[in-house]
Every structure is written in C-alpha cells, then in structure tokens.
Protein backbone atom coordinates (compact mmCIF):
# COMPACT_ATOMS: atom_id res chain seq x y z
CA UNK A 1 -9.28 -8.47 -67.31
CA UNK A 2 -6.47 -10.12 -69.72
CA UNK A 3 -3.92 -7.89 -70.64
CA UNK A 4 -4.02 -8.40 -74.33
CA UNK A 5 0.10 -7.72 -74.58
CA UNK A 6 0.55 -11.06 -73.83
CA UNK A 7 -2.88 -12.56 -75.18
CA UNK A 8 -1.88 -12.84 -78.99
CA UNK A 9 0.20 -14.53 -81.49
CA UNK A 10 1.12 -13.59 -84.89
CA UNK A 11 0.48 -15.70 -87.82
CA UNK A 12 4.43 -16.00 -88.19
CA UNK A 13 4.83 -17.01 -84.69
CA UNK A 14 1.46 -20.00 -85.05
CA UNK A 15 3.41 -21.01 -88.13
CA UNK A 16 6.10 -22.49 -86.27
CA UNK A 17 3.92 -25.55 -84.65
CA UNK A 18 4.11 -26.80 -87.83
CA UNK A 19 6.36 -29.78 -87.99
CA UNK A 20 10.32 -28.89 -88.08
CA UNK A 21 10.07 -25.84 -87.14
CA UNK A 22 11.42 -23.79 -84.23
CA UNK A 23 8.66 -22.79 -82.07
CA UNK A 24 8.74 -19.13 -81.09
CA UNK A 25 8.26 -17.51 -77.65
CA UNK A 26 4.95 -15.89 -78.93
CA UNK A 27 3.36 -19.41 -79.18
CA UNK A 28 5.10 -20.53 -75.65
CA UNK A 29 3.80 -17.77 -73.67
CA UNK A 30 0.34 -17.62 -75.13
CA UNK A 31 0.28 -21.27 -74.43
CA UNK A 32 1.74 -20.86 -71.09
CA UNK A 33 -0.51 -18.38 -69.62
CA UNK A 34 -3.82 -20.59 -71.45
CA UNK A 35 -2.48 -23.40 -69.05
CA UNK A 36 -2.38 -21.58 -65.60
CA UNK A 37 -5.36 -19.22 -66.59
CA UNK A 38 -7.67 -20.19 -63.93
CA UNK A 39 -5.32 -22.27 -61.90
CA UNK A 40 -3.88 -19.72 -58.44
CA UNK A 41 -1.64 -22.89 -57.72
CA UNK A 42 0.03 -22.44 -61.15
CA UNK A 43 1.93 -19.93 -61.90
CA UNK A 44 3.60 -18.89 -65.60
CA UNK A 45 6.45 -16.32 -66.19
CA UNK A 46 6.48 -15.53 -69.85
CA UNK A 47 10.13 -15.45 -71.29
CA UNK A 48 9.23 -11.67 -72.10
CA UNK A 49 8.96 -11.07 -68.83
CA UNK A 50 12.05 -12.82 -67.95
CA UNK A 51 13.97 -11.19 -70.35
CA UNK A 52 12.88 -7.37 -68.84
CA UNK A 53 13.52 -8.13 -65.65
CA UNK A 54 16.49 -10.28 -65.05
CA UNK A 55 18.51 -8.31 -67.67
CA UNK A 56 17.25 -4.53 -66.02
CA UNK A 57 15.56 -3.21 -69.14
CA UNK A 58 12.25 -2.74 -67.20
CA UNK A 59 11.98 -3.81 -64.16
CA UNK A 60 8.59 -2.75 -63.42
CA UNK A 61 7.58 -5.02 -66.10
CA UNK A 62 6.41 -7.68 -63.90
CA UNK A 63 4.16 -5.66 -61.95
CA UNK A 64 2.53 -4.60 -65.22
CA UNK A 65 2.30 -8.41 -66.08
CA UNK A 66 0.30 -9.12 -62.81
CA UNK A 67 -1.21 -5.79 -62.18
CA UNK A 68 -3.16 -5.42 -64.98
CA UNK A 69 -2.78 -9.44 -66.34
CA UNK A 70 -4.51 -12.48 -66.58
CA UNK A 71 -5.80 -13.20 -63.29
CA UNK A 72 -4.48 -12.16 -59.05
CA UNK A 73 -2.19 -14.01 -57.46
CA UNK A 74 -1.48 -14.63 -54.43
CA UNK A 75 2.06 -15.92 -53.56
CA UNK A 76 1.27 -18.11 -50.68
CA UNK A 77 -1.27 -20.35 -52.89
CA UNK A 78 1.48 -20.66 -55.32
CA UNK A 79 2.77 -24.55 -55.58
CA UNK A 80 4.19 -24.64 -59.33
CA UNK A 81 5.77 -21.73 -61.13
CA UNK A 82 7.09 -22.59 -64.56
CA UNK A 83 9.69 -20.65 -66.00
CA UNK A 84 10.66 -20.93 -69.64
CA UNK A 85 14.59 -20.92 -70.40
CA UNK A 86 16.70 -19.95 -73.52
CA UNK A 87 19.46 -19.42 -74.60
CA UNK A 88 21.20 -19.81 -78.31
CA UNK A 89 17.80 -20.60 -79.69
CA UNK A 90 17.62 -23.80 -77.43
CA UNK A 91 14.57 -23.85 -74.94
CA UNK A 92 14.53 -25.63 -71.30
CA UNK A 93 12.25 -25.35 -68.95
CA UNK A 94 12.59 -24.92 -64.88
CA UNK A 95 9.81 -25.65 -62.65
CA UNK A 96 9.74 -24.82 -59.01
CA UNK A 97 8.21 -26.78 -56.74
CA UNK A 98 6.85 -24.75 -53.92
CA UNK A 99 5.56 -27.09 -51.13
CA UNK A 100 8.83 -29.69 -51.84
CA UNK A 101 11.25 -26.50 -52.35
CA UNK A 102 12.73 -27.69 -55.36
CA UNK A 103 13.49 -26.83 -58.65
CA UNK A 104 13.12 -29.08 -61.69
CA UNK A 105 15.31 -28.56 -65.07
CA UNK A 106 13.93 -30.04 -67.83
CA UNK A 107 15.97 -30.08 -70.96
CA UNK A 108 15.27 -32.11 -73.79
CA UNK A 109 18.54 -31.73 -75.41
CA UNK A 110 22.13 -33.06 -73.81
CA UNK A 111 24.30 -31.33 -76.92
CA UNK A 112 23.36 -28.10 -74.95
CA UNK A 113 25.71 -27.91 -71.98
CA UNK A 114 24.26 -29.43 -69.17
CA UNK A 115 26.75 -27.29 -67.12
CA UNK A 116 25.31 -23.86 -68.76
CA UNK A 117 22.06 -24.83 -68.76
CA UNK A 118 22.24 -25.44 -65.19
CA UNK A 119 24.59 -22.21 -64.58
CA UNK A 120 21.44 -19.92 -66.21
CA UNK A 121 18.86 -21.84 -64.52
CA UNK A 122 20.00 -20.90 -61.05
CA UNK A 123 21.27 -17.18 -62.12
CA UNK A 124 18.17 -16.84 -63.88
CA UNK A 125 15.91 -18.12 -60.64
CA UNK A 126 18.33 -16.10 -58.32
CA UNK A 127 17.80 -12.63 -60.50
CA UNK A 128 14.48 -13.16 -60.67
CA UNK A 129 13.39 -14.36 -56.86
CA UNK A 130 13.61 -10.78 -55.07
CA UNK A 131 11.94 -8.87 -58.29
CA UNK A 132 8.79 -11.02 -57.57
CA UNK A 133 9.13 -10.67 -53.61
CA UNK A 134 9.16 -7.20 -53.65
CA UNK A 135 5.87 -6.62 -56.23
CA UNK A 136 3.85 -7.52 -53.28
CA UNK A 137 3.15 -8.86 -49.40
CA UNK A 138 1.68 -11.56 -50.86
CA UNK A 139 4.48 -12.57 -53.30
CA UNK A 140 7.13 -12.92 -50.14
CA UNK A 141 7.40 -16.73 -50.46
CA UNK A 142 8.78 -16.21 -53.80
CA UNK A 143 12.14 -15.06 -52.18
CA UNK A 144 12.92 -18.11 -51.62
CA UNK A 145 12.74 -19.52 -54.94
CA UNK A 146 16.77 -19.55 -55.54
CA UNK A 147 17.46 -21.38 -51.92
CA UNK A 148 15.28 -24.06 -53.28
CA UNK A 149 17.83 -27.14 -53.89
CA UNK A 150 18.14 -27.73 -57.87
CA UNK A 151 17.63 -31.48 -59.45
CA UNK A 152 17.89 -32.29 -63.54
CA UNK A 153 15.20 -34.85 -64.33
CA UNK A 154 16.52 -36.82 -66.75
CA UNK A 155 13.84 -36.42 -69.17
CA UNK A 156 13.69 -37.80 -72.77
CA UNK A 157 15.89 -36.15 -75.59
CA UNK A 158 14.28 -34.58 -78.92
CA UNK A 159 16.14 -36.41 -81.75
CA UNK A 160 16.80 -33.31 -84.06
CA UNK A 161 17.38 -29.56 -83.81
CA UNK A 162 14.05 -28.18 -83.78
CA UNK A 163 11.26 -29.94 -80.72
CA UNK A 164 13.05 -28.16 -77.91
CA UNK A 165 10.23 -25.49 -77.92
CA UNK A 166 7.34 -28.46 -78.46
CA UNK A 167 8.84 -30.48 -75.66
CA UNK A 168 8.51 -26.89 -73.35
CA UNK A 169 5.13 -26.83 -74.58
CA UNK A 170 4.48 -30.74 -73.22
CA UNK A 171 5.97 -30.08 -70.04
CA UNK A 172 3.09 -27.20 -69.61
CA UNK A 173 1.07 -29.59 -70.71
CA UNK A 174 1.66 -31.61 -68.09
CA UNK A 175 1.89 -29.59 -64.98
CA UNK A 176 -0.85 -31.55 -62.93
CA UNK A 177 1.61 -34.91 -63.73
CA UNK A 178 3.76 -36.89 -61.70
CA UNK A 179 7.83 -36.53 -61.99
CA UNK A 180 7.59 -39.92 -63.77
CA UNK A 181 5.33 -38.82 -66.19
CA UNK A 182 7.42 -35.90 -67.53
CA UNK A 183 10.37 -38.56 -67.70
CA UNK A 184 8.08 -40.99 -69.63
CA UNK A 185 9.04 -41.39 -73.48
CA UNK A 186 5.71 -42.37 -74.41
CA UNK A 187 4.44 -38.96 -73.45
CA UNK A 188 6.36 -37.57 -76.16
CA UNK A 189 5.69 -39.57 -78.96
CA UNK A 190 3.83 -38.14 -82.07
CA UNK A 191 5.18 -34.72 -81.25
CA UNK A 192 3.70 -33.10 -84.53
CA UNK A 193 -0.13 -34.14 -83.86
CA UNK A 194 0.97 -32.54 -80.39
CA UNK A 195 2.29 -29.15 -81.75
CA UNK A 196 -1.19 -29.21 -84.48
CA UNK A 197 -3.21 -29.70 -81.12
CA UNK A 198 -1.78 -26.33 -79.26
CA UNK A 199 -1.54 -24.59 -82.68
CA UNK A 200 -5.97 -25.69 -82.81
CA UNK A 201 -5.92 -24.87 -78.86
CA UNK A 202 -4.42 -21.48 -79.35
CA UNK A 203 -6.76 -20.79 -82.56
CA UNK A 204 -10.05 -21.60 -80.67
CA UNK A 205 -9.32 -19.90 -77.85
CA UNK A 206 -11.79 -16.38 -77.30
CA UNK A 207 -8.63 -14.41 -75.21
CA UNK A 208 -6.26 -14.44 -78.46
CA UNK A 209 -6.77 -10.99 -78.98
CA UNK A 210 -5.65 -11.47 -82.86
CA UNK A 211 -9.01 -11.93 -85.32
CA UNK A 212 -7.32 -12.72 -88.57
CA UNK A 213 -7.52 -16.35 -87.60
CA UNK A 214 -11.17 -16.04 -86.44
C-alpha cells in the first residue's frame, strides 16, 4: 500500500517545474519515490525524511516511511540509494553505490562551496547510516554507508540560480546510467521541456493522491 504522506504534491509545489523557478522538495520526493517504485535495487530517501531523522525531530520517522510506504525493502538487494541534499535553498544530490562502496556527489553548482557541500554530504550519510541499520535485520548493510569512500563527479554546472532542483530531478532520472552519462552535457540540455515532462509524469500518475489535477 502507498503511504499517501508522501504520494502528493500541491499545486504550489507542481508550479515550480515551470521554467525559472525553484523546484520544491514536494515535486523531488514525489518524483523520487515514482522512480524507485518498483525497483528493490533502488532505493529513495525523501529530504523529509532526512530532515526528521538526521536533525532528531522524529526519529521513528523512517520506519513509518518503510513500514507502512511504498513498497518492502530489503537492505541486502539494495545497490543505489539516492539521497537528496540541501542546504541554503541549493539542492545536490549523493548517490551511494552499494556493490562499488562509494558515494557519488553530484552538484550542479560550484558557487556553492564545494568544501560544505562535501562537509554535509558525509555528516549527513554518517547521521543517517545507523538510523537505517537499526529499522531492521535486513537493513544491516546500510551501516556501512558512511565508510563508503566519497568521489565528486564533476558533473555539468546549471548556468543561473534556479535548475539545481531540475538537475536533482535528471540525476533520478538517470539512475540505470553510466557515471559518464550523468557527466554528459548533452543530457542536460533543454532543461525546461525536461521539468514540463516530470511536471506531465507526476500529473498522470494514479498514486498522486491529490485529485484537483485529475
């Protein structure tokens, strides 16, 4: 059963895939969890999520996120997790790489610190690798996640203020890819036809528990 706290997005937050705009966590997450739905090698931590636990609000929030949530998982079948990243309204992304123990940042924007994007990355990862060991057996591999050595891919740069959520959106997009492709500038050309294709994706799709679009 999906767990409709995380299955919806608000016309406000669909309204930001249009172009310039800052895309909001609403529209990452939803798109997030669309992506790894029916994939048990994928795995997506909403920034919600994230948030609660790594910060001590509610710590039991990501048992509630798996317990009653989009679909089982099972730690050991785990080879991607994809964490989203922010901080002062600029989004990264980190992806872990289970079966070559590594962790990928991907950040489309070099006037962010590269030295404090890197710094939250690993706290982040670190804060958050014993919270998912401990939800279950199964989930023990994910101790690991902050011994895991940590490599920037030099990945193309947005040229304005506004695409770091869109190119967080492409990385998801591209999970099944090759490092190369991620680092690939033709992947993301025409990023506005892009954000109009998640914004018709997220629309279409029967688990967005919000009908006013229907």
């Amino acid at each position: 059963m999906v767990c409709t706290e995380w299955m919806e997005v608000t016309r406000a937050a669909l309204s930001t895939l249009r172009p310039r705009q800052w895309v909001m966590d609403q529209v990452i997450d939803m798109f997030g969890i669309k992506t790894t739905l029916h994939r048990p090698d994928l795995l997506y931590l909403p920034s919600t999520v994230i948030v609660n636990c790594t910060k001590k609000k509610n710590p039991c929030i990501w048992n509630q996120y798996i317990s009653g949530t989009y679909k089982p998982v099972n730690g050991a079948t785990i080879r991607k997790v994809f964490i989203p990243l922010i901080k002062d309204k600029h989004w990264w992304a980190c992806i872990c790489d289970m079966e070559s123990k590594t962790n990928y940042i991907l950040n489309s924007s070099n006037s962010v610190q590269s030295y404090d994007v890197h710094n939250t990355t690993i706290d982040t990862v670190a804060k958050l690798s014993p919270i998912l060991a401990r939800s279950s057996p199964s989930y023990y591999p994910m101790r690991f996640l902050h011994s895991h050595r940590v490599i920037t891919l030099k990945v193309p740069q947005q040229s304005n203020n506004f695409d770091c959520g869109a190119h967080v959106l492409r990385y998801l997009s591209m999970l099944d890819c090759e490092l190369g492709d991620w680092q690939n500038p033709d992947n993301y050309q025409r990023m506005p036809d892009f954000r109009k294709s998640v914004m018709m994706q997220l629309l279409s799709w029967d688990a967005n528990t919000r009908t006013e679009y229907k």
